[in-house]
Protein backbone atom coordinates (compact mmCIF):
# COMPACT_ATOMS: atom_id res chain seq x y z
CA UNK A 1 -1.16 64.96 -59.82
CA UNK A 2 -0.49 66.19 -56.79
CA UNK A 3 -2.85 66.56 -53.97
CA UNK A 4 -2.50 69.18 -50.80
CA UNK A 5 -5.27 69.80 -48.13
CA UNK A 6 -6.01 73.49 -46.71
CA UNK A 7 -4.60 73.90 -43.33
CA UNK A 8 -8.55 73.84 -42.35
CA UNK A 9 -9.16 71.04 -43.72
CA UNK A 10 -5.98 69.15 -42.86
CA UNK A 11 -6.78 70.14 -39.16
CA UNK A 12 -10.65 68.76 -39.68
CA UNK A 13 -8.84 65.62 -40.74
CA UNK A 14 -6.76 64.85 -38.27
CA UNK A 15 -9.65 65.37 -35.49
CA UNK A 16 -11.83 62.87 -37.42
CA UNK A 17 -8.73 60.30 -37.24
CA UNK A 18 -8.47 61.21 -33.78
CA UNK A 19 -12.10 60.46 -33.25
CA UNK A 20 -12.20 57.30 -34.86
CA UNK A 21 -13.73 58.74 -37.92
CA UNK A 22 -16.89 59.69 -35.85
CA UNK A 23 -17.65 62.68 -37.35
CA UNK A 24 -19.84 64.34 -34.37
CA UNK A 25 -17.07 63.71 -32.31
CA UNK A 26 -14.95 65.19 -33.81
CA UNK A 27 -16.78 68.08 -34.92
CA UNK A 28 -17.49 68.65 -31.00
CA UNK A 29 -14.02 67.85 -30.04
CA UNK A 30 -12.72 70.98 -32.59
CA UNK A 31 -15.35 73.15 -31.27
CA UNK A 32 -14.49 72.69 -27.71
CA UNK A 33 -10.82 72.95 -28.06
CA UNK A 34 -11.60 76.23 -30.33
CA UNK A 35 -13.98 78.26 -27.46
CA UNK A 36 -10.89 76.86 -25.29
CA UNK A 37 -8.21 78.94 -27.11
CA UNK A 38 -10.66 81.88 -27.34
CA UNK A 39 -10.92 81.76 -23.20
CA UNK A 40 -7.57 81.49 -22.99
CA UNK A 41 -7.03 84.68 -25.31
CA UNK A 42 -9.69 86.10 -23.65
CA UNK A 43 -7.73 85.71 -19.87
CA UNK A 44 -4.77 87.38 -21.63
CA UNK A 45 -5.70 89.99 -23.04
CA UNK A 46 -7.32 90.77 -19.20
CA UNK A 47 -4.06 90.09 -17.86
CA UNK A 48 -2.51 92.42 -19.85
CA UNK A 49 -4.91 94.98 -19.75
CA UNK A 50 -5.16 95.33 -16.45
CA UNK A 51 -0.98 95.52 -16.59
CA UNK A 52 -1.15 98.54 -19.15
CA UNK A 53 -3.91 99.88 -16.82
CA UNK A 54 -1.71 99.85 -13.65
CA UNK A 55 1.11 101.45 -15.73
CA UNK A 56 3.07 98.38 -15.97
CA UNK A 57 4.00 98.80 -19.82
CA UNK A 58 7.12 97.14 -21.27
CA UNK A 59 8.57 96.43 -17.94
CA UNK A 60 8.42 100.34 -16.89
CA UNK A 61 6.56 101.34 -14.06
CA UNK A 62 4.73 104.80 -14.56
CA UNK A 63 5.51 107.48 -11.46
CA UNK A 64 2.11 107.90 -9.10
């Protein structure tokens, strides 16, 4: 029989290996690294907001 992990739970695994299967640790380490990526999708979708905004759309810019 073969047995395959979710990709959750195969990620949830490798950060309790990673925190020496402490499992507070490494439910804090996942959580931090998650609100991480979400600020760092947050700053680009700013970025490129505020590039549609100025007109700056696929590499054009718009007449003023």
């Amino acid at each position: 029989m073969e047995f395959r992990l979710t990709e959750a739970e195969a990620i949830a695994l490798h950060y309790y290996q990673a925190a020496h299967r402490d499992g507070w640790a490494a439910l804090v380490q996942a959580i931090a690294d998650a609100l991480a990526d979400i600020d760092a999708a947050e700053r680009h979708i700013t970025y490129h907001g505020r590039l549609v905004s100025y007109g700056y759309a696929r590499g054009r810019v718009c007449a003023a």
